[in-house]
PDB file of N, CA and C in Angstrom:
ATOM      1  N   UNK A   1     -12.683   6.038  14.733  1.00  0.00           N
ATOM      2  CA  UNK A   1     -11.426   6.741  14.833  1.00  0.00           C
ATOM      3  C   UNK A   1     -11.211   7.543  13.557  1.00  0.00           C
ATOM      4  N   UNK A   2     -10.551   9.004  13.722  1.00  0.00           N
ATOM      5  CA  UNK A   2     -10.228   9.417  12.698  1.00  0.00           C
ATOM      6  C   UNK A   2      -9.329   9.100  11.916  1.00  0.00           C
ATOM      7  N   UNK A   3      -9.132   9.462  10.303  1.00  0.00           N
ATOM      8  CA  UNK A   3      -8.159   9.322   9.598  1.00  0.00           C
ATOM      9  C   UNK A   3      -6.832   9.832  10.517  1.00  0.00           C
ATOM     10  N   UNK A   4      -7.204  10.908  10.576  1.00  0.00           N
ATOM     11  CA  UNK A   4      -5.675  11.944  11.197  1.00  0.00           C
ATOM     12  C   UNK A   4      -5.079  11.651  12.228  1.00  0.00           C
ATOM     13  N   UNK A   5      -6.368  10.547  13.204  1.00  0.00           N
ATOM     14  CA  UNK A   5      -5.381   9.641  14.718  1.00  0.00           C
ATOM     15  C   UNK A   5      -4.786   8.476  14.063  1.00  0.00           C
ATOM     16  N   UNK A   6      -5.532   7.688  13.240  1.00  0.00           N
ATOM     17  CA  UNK A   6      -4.755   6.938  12.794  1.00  0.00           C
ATOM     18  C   UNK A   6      -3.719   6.881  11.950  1.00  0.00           C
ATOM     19  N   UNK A   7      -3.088   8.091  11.258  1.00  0.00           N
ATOM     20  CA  UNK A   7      -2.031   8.316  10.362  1.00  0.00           C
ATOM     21  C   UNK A   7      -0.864   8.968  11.854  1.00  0.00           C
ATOM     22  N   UNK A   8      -1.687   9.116  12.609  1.00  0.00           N
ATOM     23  CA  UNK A   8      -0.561   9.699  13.938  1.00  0.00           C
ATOM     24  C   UNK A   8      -0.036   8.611  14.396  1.00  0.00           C
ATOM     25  N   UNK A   9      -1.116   7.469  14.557  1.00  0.00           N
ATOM     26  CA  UNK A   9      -0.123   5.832  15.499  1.00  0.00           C
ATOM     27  C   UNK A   9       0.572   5.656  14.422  1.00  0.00           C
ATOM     28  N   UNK A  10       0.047   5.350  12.857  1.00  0.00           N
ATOM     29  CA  UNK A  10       1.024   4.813  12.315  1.00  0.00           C
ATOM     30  C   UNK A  10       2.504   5.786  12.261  1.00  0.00           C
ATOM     31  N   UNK A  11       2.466   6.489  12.510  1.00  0.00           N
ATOM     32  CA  UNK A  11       3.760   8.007  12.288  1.00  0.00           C
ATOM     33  C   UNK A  11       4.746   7.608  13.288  1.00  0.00           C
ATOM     34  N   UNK A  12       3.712   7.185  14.373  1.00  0.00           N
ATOM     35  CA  UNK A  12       4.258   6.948  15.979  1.00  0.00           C
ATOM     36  C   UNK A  12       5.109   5.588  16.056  1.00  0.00           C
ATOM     37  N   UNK A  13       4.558   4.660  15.294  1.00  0.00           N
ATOM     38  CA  UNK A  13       4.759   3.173  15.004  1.00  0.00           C
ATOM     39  C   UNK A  13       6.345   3.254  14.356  1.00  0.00           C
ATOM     40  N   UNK A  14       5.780   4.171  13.075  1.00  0.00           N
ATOM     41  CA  UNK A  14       7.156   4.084  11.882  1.00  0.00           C
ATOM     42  C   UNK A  14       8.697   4.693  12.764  1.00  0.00           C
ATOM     43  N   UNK A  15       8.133   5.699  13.739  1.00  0.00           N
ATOM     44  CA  UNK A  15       9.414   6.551  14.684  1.00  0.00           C
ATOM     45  C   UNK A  15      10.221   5.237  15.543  1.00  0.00           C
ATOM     46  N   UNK A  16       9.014   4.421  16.308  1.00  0.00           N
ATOM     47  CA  UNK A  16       9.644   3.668  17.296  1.00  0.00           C
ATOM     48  C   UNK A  16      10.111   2.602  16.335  1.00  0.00           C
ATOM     49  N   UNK A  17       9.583   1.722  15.366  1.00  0.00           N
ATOM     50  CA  UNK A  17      10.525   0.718  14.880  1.00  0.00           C
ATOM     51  C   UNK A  17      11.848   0.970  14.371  1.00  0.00           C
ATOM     52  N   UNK A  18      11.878   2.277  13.298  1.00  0.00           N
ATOM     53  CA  UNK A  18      13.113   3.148  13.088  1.00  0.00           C
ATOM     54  C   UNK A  18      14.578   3.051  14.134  1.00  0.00           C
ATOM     55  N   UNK A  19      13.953   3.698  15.293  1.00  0.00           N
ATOM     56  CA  UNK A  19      14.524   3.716  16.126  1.00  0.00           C
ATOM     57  C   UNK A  19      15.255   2.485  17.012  1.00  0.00           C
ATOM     58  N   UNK A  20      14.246   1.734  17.108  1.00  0.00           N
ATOM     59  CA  UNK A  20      14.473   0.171  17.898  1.00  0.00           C
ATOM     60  C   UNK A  20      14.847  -0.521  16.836  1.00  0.00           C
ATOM     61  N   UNK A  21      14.481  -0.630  16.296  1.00  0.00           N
ATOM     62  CA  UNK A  21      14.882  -2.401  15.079  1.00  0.00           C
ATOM     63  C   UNK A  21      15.183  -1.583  13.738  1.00  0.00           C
ATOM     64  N   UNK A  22      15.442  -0.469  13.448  1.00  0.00           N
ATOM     65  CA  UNK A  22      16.302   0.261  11.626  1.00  0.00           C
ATOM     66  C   UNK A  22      15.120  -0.463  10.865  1.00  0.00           C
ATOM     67  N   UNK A  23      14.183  -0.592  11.008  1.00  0.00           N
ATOM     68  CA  UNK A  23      13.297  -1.342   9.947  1.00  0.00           C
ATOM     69  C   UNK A  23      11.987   0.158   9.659  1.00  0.00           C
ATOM     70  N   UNK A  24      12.206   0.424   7.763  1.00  0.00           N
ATOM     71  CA  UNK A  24      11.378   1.410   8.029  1.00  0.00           C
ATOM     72  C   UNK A  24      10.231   1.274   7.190  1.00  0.00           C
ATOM     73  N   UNK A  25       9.564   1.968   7.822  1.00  0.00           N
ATOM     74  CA  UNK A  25       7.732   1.825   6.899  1.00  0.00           C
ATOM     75  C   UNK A  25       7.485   2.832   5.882  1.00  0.00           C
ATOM     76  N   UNK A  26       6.263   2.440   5.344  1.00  0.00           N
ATOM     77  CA  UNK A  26       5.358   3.710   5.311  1.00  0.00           C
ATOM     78  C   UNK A  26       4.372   3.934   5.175  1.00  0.00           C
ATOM     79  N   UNK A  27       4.367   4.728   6.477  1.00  0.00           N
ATOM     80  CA  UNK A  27       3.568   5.645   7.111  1.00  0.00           C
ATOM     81  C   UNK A  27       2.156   5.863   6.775  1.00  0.00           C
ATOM     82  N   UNK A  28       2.189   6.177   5.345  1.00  0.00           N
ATOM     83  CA  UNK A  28       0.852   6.685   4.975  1.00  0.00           C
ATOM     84  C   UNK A  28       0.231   5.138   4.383  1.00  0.00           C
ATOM     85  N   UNK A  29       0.823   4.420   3.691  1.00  0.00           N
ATOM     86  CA  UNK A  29       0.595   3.163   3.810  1.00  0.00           C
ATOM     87  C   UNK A  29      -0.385   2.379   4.632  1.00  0.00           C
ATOM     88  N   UNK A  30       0.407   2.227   5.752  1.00  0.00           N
ATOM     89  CA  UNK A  30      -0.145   1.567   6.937  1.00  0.00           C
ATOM     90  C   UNK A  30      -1.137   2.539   7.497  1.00  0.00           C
ATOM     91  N   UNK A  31      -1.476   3.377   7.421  1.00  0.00           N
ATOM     92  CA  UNK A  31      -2.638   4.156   7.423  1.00  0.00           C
ATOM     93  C   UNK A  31      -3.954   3.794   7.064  1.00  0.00           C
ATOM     94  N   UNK A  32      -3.619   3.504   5.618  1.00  0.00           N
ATOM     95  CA  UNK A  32      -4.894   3.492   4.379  1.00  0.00           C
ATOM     96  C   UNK A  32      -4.879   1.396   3.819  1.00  0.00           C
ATOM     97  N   UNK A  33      -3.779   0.720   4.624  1.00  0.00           N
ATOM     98  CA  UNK A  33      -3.885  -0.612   4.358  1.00  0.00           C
ATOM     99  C   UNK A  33      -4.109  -1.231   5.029  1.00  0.00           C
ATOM    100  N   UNK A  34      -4.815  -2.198   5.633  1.00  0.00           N
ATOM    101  CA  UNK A  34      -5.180  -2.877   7.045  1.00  0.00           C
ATOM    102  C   UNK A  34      -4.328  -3.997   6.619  1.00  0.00           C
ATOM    103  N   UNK A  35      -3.840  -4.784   5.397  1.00  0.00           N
ATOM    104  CA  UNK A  35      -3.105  -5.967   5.836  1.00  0.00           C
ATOM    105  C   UNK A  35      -2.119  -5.392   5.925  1.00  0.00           C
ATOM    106  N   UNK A  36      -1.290  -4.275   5.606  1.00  0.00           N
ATOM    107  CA  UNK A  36      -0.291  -4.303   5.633  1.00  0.00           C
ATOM    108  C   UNK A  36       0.185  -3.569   6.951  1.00  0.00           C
ATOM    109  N   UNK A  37      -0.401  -2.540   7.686  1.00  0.00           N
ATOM    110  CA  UNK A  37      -0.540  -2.363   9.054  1.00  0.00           C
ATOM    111  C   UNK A  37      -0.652  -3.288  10.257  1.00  0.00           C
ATOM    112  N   UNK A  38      -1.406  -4.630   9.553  1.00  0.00           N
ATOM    113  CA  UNK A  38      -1.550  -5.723  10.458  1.00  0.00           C
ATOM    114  C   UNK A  38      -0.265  -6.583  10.302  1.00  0.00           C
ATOM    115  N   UNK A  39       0.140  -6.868   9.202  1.00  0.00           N
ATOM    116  CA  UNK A  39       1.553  -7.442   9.308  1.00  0.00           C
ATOM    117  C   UNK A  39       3.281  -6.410  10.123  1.00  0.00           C
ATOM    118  N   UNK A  40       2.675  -5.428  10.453  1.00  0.00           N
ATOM    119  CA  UNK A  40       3.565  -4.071  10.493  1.00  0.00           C
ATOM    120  C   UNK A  40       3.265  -4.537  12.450  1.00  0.00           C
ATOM    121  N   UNK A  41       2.355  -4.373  12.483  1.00  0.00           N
ATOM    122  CA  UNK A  41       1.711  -5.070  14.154  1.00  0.00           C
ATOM    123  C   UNK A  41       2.711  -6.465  14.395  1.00  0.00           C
ATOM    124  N   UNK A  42       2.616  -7.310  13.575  1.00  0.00           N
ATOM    125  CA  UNK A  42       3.536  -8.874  13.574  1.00  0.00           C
ATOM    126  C   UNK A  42       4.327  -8.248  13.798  1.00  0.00           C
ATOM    127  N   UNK A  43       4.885  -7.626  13.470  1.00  0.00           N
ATOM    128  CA  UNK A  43       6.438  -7.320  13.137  1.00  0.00           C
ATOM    129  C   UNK A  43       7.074  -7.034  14.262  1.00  0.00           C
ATOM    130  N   UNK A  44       6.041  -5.655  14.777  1.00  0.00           N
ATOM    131  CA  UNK A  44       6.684  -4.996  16.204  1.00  0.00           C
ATOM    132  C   UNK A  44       6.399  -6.025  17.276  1.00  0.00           C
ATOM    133  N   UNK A  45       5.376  -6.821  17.084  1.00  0.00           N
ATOM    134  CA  UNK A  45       5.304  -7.637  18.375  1.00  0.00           C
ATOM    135  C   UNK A  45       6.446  -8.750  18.513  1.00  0.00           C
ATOM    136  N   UNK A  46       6.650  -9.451  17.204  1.00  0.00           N
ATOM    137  CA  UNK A  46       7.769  -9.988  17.839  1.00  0.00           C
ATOM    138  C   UNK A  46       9.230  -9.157  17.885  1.00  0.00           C
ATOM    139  N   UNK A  47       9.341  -8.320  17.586  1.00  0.00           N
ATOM    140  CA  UNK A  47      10.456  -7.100  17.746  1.00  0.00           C
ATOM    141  C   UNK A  47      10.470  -7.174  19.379  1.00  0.00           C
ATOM    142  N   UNK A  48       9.234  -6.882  19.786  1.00  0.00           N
ATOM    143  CA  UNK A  48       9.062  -6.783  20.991  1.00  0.00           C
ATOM    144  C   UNK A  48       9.599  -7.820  22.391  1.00  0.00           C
ATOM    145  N   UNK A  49       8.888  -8.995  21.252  1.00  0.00           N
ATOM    146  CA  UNK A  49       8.995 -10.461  22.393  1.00  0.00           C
ATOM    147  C   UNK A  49      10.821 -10.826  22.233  1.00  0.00           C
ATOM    148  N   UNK A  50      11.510 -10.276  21.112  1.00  0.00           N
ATOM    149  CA  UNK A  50      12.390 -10.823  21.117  1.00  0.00           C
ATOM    150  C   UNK A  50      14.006 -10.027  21.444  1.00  0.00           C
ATOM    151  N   UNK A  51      13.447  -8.518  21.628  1.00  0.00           N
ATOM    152  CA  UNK A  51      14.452  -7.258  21.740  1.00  0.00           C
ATOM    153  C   UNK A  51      14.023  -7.198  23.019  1.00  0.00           C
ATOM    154  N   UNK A  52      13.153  -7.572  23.347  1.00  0.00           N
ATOM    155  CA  UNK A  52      12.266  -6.893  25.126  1.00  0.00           C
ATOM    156  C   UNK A  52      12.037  -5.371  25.022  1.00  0.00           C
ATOM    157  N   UNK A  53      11.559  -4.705  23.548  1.00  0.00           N
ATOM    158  CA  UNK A  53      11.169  -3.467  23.659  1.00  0.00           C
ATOM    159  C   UNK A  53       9.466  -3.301  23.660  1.00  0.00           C
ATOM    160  N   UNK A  54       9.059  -3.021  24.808  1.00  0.00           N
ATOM    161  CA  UNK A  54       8.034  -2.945  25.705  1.00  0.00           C
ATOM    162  C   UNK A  54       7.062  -2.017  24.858  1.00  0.00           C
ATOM    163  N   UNK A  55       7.893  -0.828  24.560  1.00  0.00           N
ATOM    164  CA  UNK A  55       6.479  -0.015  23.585  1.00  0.00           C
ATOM    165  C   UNK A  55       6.605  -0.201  22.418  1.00  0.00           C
ATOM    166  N   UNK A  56       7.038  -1.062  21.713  1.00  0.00           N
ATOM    167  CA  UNK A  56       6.680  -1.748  20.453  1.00  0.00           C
ATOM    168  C   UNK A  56       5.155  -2.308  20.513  1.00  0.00           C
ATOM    169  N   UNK A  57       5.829  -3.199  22.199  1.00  0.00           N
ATOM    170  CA  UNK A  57       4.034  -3.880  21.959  1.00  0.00           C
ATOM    171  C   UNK A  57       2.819  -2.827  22.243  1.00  0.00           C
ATOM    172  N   UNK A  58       3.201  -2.269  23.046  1.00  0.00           N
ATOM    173  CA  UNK A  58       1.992  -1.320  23.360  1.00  0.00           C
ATOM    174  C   UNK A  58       1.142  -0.314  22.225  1.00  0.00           C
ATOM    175  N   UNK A  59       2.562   0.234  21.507  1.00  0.00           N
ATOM    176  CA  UNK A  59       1.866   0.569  19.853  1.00  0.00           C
ATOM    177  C   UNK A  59       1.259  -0.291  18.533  1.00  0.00           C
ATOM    178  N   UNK A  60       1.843  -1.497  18.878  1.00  0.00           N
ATOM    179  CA  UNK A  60       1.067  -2.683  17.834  1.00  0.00           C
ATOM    180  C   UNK A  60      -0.107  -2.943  18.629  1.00  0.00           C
ATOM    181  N   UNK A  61      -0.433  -3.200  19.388  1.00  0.00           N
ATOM    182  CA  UNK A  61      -1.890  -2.838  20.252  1.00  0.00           C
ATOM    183  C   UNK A  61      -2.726  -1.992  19.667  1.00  0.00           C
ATOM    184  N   UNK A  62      -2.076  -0.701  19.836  1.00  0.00           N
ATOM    185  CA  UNK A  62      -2.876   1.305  18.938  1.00  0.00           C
ATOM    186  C   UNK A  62      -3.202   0.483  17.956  1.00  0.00           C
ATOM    187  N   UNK A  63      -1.973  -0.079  17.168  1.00  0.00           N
ATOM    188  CA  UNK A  63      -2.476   0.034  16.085  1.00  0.00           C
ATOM    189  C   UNK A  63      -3.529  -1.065  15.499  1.00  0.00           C
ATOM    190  N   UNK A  64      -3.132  -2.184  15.983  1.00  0.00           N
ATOM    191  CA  UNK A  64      -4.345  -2.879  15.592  1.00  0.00           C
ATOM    192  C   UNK A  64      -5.586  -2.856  15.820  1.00  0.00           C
ATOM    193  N   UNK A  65      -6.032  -1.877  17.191  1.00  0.00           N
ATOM    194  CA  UNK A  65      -7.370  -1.451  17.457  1.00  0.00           C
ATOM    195  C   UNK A  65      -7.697  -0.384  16.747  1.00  0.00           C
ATOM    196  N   UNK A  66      -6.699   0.390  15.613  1.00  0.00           N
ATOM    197  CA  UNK A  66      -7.004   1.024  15.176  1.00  0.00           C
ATOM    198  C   UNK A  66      -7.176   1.193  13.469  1.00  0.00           C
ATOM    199  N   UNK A  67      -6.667  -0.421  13.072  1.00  0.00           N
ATOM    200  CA  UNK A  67      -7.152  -0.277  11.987  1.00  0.00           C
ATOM    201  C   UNK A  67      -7.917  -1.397  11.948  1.00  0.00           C
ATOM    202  N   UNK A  68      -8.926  -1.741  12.916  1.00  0.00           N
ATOM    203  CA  UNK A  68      -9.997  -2.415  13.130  1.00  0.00           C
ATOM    204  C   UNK A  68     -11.158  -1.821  12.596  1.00  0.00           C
ATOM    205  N   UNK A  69     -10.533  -0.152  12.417  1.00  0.00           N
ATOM    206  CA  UNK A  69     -12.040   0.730  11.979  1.00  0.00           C
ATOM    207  C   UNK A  69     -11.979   0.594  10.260  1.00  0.00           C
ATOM    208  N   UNK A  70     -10.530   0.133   9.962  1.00  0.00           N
ATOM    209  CA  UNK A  70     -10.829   0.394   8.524  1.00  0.00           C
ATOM    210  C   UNK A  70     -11.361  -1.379   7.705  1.00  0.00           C
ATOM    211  N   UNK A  71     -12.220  -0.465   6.562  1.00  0.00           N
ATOM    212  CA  UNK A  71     -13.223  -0.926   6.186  1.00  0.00           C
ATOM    213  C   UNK A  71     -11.717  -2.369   4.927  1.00  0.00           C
ATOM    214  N   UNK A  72     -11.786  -3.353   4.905  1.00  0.00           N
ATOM    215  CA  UNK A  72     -11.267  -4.388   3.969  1.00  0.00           C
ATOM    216  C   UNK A  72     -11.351  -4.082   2.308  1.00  0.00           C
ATOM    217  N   UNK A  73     -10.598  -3.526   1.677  1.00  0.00           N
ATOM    218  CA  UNK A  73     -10.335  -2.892   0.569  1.00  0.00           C
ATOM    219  C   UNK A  73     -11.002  -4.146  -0.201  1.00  0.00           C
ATOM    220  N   UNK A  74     -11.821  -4.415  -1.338  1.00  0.00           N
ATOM    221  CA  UNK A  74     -12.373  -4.915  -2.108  1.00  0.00           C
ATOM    222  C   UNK A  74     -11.011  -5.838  -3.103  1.00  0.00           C
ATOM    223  N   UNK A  75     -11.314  -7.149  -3.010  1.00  0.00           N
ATOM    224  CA  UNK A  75      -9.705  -7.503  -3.990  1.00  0.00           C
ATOM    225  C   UNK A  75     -10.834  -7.862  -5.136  1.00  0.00           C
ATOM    226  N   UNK A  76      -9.905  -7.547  -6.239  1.00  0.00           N
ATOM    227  CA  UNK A  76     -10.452  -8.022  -7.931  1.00  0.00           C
ATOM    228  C   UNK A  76      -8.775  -8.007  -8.517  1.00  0.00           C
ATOM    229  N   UNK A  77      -9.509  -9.340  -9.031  1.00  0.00           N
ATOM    230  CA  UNK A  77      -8.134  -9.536 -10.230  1.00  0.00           C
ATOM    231  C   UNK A  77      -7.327  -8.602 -11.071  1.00  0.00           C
ATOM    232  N   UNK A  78      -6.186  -8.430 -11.716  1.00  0.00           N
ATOM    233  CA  UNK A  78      -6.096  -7.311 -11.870  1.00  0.00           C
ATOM    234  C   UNK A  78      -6.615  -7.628 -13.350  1.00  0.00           C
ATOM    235  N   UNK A  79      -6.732  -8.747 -14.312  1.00  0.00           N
ATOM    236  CA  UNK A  79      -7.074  -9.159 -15.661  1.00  0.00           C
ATOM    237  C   UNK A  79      -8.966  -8.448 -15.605  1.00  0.00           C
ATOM    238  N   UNK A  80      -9.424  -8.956 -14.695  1.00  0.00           N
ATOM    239  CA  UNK A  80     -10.729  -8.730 -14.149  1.00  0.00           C
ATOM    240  C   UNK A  80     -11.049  -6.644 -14.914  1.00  0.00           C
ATOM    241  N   UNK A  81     -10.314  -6.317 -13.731  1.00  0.00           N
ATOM    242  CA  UNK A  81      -9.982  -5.154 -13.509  1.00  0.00           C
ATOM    243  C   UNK A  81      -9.766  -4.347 -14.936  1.00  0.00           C
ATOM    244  N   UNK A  82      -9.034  -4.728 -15.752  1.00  0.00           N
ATOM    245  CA  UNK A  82      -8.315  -4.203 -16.864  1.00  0.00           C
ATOM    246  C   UNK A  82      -9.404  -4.947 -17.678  1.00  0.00           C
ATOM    247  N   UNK A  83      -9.982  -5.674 -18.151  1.00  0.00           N
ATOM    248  CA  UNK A  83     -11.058  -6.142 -19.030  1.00  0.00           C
ATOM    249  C   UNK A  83     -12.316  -5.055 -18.920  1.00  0.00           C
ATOM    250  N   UNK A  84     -12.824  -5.176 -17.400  1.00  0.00           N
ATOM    251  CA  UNK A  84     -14.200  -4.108 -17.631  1.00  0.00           C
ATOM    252  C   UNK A  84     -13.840  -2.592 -17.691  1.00  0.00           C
ATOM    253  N   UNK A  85     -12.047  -2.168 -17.633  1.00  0.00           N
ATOM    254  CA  UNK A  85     -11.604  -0.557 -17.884  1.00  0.00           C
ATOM    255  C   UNK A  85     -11.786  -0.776 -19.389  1.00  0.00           C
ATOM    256  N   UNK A  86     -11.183  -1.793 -20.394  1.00  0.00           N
ATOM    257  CA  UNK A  86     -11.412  -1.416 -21.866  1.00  0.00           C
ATOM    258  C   UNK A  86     -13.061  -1.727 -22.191  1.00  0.00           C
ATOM    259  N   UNK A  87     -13.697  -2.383 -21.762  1.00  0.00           N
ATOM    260  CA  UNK A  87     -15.446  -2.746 -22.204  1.00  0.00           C
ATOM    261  C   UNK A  87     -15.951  -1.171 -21.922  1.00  0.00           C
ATOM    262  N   UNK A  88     -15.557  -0.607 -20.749  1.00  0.00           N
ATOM    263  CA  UNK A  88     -16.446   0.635 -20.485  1.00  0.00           C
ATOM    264  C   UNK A  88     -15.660   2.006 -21.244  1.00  0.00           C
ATOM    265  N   UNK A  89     -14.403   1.329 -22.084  1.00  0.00           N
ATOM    266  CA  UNK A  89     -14.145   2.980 -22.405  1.00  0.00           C
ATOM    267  C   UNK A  89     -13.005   3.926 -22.086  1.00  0.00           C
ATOM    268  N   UNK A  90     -12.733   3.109 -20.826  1.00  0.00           N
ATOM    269  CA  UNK A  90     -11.675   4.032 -19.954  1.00  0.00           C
ATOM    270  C   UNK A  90     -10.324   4.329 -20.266  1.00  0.00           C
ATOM    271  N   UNK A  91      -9.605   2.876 -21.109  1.00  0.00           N
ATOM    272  CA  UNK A  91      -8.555   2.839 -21.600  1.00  0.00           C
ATOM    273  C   UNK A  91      -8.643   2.048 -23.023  1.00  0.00           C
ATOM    274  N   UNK A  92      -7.472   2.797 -23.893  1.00  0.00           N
ATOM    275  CA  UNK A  92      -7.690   2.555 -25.412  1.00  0.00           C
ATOM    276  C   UNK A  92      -6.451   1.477 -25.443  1.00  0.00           C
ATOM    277  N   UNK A  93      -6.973   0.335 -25.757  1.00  0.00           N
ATOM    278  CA  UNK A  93      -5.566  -0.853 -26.526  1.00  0.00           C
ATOM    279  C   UNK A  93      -4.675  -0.067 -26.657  1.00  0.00           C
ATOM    280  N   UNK A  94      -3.541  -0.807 -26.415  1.00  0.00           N
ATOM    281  CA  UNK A  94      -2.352  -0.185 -27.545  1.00  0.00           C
ATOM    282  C   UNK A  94      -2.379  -0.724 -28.878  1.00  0.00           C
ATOM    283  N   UNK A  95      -1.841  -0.036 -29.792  1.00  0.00           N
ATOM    284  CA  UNK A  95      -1.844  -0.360 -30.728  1.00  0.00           C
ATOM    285  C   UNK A  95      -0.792  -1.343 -31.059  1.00  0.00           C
ATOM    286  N   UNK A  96      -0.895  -2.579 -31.937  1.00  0.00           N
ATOM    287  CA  UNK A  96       0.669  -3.693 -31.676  1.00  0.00           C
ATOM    288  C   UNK A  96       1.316  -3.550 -32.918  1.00  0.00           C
ATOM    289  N   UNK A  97       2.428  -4.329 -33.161  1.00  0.00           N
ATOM    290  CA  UNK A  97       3.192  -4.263 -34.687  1.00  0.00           C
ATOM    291  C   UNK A  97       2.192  -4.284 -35.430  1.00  0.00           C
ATOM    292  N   UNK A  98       1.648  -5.232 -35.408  1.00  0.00           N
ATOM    293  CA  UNK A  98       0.387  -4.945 -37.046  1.00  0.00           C
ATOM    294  C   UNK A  98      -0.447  -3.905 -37.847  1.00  0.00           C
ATOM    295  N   UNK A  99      -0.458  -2.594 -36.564  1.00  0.00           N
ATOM    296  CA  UNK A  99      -0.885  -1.567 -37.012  1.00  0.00           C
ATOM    297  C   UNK A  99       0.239  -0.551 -37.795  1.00  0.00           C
ATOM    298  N   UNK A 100       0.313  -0.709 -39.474  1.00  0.00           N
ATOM    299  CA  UNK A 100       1.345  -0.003 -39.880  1.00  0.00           C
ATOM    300  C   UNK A 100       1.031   1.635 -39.936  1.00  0.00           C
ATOM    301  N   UNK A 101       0.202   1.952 -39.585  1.00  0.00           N
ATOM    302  CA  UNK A 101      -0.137   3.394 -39.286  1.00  0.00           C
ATOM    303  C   UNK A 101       0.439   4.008 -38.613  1.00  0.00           C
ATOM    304  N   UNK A 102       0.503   3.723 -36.677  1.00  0.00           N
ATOM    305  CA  UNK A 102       0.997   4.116 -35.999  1.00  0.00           C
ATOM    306  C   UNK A 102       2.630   4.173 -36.400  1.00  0.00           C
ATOM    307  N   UNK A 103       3.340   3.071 -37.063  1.00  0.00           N
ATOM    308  CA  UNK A 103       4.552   2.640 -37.407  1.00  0.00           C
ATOM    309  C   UNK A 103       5.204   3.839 -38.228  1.00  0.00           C
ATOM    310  N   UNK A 104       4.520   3.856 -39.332  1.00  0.00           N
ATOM    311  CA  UNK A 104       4.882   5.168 -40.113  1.00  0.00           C
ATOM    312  C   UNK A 104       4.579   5.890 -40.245  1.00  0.00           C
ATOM    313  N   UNK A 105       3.918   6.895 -39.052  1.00  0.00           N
ATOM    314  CA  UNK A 105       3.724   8.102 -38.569  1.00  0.00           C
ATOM    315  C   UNK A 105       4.746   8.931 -37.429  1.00  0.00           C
ATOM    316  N   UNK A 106       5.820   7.490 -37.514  1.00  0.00           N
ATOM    317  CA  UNK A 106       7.046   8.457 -36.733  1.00  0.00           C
ATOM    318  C   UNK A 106       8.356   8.000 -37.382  1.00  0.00           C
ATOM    319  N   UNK A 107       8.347   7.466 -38.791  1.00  0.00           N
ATOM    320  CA  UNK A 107       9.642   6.847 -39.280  1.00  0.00           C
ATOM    321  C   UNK A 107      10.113   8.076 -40.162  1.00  0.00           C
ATOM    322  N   UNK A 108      11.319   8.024 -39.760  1.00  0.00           N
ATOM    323  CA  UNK A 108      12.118   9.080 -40.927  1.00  0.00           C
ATOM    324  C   UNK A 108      12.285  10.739 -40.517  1.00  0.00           C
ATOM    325  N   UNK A 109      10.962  10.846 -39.503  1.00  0.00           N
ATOM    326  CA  UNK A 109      10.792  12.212 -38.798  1.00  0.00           C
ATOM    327  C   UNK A 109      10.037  12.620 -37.918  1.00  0.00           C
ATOM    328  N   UNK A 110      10.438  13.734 -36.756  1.00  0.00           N
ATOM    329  CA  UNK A 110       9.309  13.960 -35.706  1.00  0.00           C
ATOM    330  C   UNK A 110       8.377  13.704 -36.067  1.00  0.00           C
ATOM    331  N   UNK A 111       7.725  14.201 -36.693  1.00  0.00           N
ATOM    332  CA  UNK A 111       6.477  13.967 -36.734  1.00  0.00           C
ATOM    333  C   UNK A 111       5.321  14.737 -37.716  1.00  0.00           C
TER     334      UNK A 111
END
């Protein structure tokens, strides 16, 4: 399935819950997130079982066959994450109180 059908159910999804149950999404979100599209599916189905709105269920259906195509986003810690960004370079420490450099390079005046 394409990106662009599946940003259409979810579009389609976000209109009818709006509408039926004031509960609102987003859109592009549930697009590009499979748990959170899949909990968005929970949602309308029991919306469904419990309002008796019929194309709730039929679009939590779309949608869960449709973000069946997307691939399970990789989880890493976020400490994980932020350790191998400073080892490789990507981001510079901040500098903390102890560095009196940074400190008095803005005391007394711009700069």
């Amino acid at each position: 399935m394409s990106p662009s059908d599946l940003f259409g159910i979810a579009a389609h999804m976000h209109v009818l819950l709006r509408r039926k149950t004031g509960r609102v999404t987003d859109t592009e979100w549930m697009a590009c997130n499979a748990e959170y599209a899949r909990e968005i599916a929970r949602f309308a189905r029991e919306r469904a079982r419990v309002d008796g709105h019929v194309e709730l269920l039929v679009w939590a259906e779309k949608l869960e066959s449709a973000i069946a195509t997307l691939a399970p986003a990789p989880r890493k810690p976020l400490v994980q994450s932020a350790a191998e960004a400073l080892r490789a370079g990507q981001v510079q420490p901040v500098p903390g109180p102890e560095d009196a450099t940074a400190q008095a390079k803005y005391i007394g005046r711009l700069r």
